[in-house]
Protein backbone atom coordinates (compact mmCIF):
# COMPACT_ATOMS: atom_id res chain seq x y z
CA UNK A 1 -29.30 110.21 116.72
CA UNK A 2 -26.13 111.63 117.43
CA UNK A 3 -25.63 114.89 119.74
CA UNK A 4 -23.13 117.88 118.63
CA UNK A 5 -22.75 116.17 115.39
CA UNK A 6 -19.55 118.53 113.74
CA UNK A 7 -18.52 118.43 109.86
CA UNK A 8 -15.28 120.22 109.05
CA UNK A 9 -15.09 123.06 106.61
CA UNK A 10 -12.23 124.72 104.91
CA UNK A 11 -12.24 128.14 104.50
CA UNK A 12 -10.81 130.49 101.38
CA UNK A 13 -8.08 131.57 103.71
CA UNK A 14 -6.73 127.64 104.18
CA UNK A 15 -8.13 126.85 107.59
CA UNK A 16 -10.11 123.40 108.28
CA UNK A 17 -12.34 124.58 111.39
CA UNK A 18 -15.69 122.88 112.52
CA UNK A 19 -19.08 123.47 112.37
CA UNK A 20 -21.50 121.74 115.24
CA UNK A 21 -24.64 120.91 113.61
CA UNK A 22 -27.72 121.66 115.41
CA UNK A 23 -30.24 118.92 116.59
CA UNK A 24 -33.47 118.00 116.01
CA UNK A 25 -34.71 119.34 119.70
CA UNK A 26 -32.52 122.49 119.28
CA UNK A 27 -34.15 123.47 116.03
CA UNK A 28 -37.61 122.83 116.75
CA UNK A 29 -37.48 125.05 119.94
CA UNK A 30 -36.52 127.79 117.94
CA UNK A 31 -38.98 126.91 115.40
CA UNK A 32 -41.88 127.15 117.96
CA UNK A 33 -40.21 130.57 118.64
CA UNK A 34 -40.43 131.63 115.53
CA UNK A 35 -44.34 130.47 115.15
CA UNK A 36 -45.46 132.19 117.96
CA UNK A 37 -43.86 135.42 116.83
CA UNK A 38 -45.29 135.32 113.31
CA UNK A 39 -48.51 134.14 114.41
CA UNK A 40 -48.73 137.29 116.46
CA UNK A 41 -47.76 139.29 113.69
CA UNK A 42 -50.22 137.58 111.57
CA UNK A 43 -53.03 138.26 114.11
CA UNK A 44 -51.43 141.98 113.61
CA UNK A 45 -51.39 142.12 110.00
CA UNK A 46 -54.46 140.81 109.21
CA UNK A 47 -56.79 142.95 111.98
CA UNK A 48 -54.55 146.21 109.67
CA UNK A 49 -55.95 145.45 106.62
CA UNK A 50 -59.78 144.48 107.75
CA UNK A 51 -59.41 147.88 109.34
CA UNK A 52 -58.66 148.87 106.27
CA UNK A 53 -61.36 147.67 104.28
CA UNK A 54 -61.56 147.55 100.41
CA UNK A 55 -60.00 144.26 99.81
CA UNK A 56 -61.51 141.62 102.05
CA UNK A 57 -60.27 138.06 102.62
CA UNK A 58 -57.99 137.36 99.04
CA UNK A 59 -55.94 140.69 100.67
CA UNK A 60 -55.41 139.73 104.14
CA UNK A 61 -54.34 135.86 102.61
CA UNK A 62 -51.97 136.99 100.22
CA UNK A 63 -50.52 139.41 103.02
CA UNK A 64 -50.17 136.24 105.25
CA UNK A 65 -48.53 134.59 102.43
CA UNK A 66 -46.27 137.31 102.65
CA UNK A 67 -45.49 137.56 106.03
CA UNK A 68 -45.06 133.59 106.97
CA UNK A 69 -42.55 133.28 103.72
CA UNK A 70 -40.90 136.98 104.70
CA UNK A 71 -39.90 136.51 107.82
CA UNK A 72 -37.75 133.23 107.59
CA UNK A 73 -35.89 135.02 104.89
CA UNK A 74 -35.88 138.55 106.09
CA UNK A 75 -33.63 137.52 109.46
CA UNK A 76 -31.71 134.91 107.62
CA UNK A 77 -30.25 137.50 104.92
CA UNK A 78 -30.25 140.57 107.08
CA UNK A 79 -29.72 138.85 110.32
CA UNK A 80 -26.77 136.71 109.20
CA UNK A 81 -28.73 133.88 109.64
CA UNK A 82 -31.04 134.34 113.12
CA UNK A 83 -34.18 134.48 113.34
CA UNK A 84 -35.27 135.84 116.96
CA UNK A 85 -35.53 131.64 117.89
CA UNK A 86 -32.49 130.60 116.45
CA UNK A 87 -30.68 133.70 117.98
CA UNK A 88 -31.96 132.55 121.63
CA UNK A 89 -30.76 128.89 120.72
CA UNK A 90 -27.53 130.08 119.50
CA UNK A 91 -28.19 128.58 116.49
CA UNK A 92 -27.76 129.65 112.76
CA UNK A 93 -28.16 128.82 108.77
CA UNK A 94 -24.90 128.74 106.83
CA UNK A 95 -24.45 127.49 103.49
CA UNK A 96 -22.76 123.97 103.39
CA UNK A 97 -19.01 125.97 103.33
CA UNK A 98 -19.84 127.85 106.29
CA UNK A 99 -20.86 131.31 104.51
CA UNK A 100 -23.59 133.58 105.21
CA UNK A 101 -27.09 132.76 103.20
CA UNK A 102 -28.16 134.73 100.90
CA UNK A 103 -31.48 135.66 99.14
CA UNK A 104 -31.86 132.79 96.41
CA UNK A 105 -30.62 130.20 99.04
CA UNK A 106 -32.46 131.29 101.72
CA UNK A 107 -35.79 131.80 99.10
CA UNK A 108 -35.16 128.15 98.21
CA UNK A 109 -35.10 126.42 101.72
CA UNK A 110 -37.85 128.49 103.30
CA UNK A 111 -40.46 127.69 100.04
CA UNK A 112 -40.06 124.08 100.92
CA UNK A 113 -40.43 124.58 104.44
CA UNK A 114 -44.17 124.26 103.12
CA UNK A 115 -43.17 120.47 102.38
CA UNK A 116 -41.52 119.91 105.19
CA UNK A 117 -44.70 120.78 107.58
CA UNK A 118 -46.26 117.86 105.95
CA UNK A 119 -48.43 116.33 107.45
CA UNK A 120 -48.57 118.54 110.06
CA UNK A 121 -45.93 119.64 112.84
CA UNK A 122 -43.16 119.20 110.63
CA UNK A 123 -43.23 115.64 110.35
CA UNK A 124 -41.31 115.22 107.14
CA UNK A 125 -38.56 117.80 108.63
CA UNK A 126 -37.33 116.30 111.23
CA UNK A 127 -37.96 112.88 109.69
CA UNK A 128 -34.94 114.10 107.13
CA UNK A 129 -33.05 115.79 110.05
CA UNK A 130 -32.52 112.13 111.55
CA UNK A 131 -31.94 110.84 108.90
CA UNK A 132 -29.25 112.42 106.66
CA UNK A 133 -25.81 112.79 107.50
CA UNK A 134 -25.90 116.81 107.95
CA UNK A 135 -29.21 116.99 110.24
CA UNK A 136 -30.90 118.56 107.16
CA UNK A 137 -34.63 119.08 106.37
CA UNK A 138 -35.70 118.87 102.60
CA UNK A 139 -35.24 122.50 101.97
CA UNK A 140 -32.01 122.57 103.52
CA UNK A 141 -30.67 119.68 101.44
CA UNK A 142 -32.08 121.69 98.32
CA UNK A 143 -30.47 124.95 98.96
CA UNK A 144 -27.43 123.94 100.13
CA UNK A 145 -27.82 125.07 103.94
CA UNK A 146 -27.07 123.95 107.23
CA UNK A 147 -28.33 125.12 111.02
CA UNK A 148 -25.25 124.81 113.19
CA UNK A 149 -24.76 126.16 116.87
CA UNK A 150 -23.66 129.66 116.14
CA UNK A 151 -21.30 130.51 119.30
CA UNK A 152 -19.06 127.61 118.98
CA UNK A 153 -18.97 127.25 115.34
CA UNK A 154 -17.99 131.21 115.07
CA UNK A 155 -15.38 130.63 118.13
CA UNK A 156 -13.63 127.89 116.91
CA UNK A 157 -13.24 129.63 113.23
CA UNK A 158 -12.02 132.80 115.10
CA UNK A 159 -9.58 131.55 116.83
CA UNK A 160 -8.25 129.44 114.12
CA UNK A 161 -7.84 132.44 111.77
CA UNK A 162 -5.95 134.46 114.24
CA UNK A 163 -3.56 131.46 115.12
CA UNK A 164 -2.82 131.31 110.93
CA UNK A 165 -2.75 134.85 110.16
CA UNK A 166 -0.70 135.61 112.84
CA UNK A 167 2.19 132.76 111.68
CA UNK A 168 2.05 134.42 108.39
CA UNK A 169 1.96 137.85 108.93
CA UNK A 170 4.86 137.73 111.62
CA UNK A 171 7.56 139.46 108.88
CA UNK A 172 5.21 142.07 107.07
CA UNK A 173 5.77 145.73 108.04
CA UNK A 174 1.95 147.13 107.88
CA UNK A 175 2.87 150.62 109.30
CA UNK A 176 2.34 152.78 106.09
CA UNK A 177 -1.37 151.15 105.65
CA UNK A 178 -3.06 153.76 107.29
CA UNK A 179 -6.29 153.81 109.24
CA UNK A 180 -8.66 155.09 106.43
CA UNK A 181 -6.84 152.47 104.44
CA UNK A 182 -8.03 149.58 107.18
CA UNK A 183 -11.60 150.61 107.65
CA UNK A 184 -12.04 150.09 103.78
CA UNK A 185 -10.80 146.92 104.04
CA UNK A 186 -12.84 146.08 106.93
CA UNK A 187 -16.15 147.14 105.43
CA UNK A 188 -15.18 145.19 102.16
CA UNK A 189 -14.56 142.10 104.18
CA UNK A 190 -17.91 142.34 106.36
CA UNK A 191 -20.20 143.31 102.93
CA UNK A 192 -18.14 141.19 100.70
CA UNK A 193 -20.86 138.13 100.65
CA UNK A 194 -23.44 140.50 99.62
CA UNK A 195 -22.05 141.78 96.93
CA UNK A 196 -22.53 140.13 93.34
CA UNK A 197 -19.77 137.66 92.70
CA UNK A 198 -17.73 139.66 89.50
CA UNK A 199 -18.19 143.00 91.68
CA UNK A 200 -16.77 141.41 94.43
CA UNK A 201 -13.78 140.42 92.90
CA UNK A 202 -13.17 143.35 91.16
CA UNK A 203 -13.43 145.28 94.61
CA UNK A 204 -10.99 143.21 96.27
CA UNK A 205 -8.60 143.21 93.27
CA UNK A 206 -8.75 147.02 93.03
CA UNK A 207 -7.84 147.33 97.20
CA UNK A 208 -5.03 144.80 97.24
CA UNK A 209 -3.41 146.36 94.33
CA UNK A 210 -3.40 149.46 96.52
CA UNK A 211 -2.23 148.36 99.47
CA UNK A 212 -0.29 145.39 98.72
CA UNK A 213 2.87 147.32 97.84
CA UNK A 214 2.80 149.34 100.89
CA UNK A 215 2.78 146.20 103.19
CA UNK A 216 6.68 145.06 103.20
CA UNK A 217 7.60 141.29 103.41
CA UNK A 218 4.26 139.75 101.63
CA UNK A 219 4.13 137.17 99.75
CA UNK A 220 2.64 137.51 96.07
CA UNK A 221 0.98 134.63 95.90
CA UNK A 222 -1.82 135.38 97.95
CA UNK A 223 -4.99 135.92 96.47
CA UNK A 224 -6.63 139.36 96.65
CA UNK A 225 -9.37 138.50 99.44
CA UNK A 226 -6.82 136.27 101.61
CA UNK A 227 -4.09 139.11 101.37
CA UNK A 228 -6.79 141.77 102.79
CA UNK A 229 -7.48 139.33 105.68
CA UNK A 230 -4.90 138.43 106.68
CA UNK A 231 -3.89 142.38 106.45
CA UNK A 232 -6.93 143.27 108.88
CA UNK A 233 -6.27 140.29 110.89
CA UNK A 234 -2.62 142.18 111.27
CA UNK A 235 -3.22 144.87 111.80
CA UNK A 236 -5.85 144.30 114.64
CA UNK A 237 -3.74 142.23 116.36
CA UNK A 238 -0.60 144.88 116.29
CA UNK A 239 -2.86 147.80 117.11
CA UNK A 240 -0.95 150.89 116.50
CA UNK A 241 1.52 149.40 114.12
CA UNK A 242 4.83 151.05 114.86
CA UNK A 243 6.82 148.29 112.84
């Protein structure tokens, strides 16, 4: 087994960066994390609805059902993600490109976390984490996922964004974009992966067409989403545009 296994990943906006994979010993920390915390929310859940009364054993299963499944997919789609071990690891899921999950994908790999505890103590799991190329467990290879090591992965696709955006933005003239302006952009590109795909597009069709004649010196070949990053990645970096 290879340590700080890396796969490179190009993004929409045309940069290769790479993605460290997390190990086997990384990701099973944070899984015994993870199973302490829902156990004790188990333990929780379970003494609420005895106290409850009325419903008896099938109720406080099917609420354990609940939880267990829930809270893998609850932190991964909210959490961009974490869960609470894989945040103190510094690890995190991505889809295979290097986007956020989402509710289907993350649905998908967490249902057949049920085959990867087989036998017991997720044998089977990390059996298929040595084994394929992308340290993946079965439900990662079905949905499409992949646990990398979240600081350096996220570092090294900063950085690389700034150095291209900042070679191609160096002739526009984004002084009449005005601050209103950017924060719409900005929340468009921080929601934009959880917004259903034709919505999305629309969206970011609708605020280039606004903005892209007021930004002098771009080039119209850009596609809507690229032209709004690279427009936020300007206009951060400039600050109070005076240009």
């Amino acid at each position: 087994m290879r340590y700080d296994d890396t796969i490179t990943v190009s993004t929409p906006e045309g940069v290769d960066f790479e993605l460290t994979l997390a190990g086997a010993g990384s990701r099973f920390v944070s899984a015994l994390v993870d199973l302490l915390i829902q156990f004790a929310l188990l333990l929780a859940t379970v003494a609420g609805v005895r106290l409850v009364g009325g419903y008896g054993d099938a109720a406080a299963a099917l609420v354990s059902f609940v939880v267990v499944l829930g809270y893998d997919i609850a932190f991964e789609v909210l959490a961009a993600g974490r869960t609470p071990g894989k945040r103190l690891n510094g690890l995190r899921v991505v889809r295979s490109g290097g986007d956020p999950v989402g509710f289907i994908t993350s649905a998908i790999r967490n249902v057949l976390r049920l085959v990867d505890f087989l036998p017991f103590a997720y044998v089977v799991g990390a059996v298929s984490i040595l084994v394929t190329g992308r340290n993946q467990r079965l439900g990662d290879v079905a949905a499409g996922t992949l646990v990398v090591r979240d600081r350096v992965a996220k570092a090294q696709a900063d950085s690389a964004f700034e150095l291209l955006a900042a070679e191609q933005t160096a002739a526009w003239d984004t002084s009449a974009v005005t601050a209103e302006e950017l924060a719409a952009v900005r929340r468009f590109l921080e929601r934009r992966n959880q917004i259903e795909r034709e919505a999305r597009l629309a969206l970011g069709r609708t605020l280039a067409e606004r903005l892209r004649p007021k930004v002098g010196g771009v080039s119209g070949d850009l596609s809507a989403e690229r032209f709004l990053a690279l427009l936020a990645s300007a206009k951060a970096t400039r600050g109070g545009d005076t240009r």
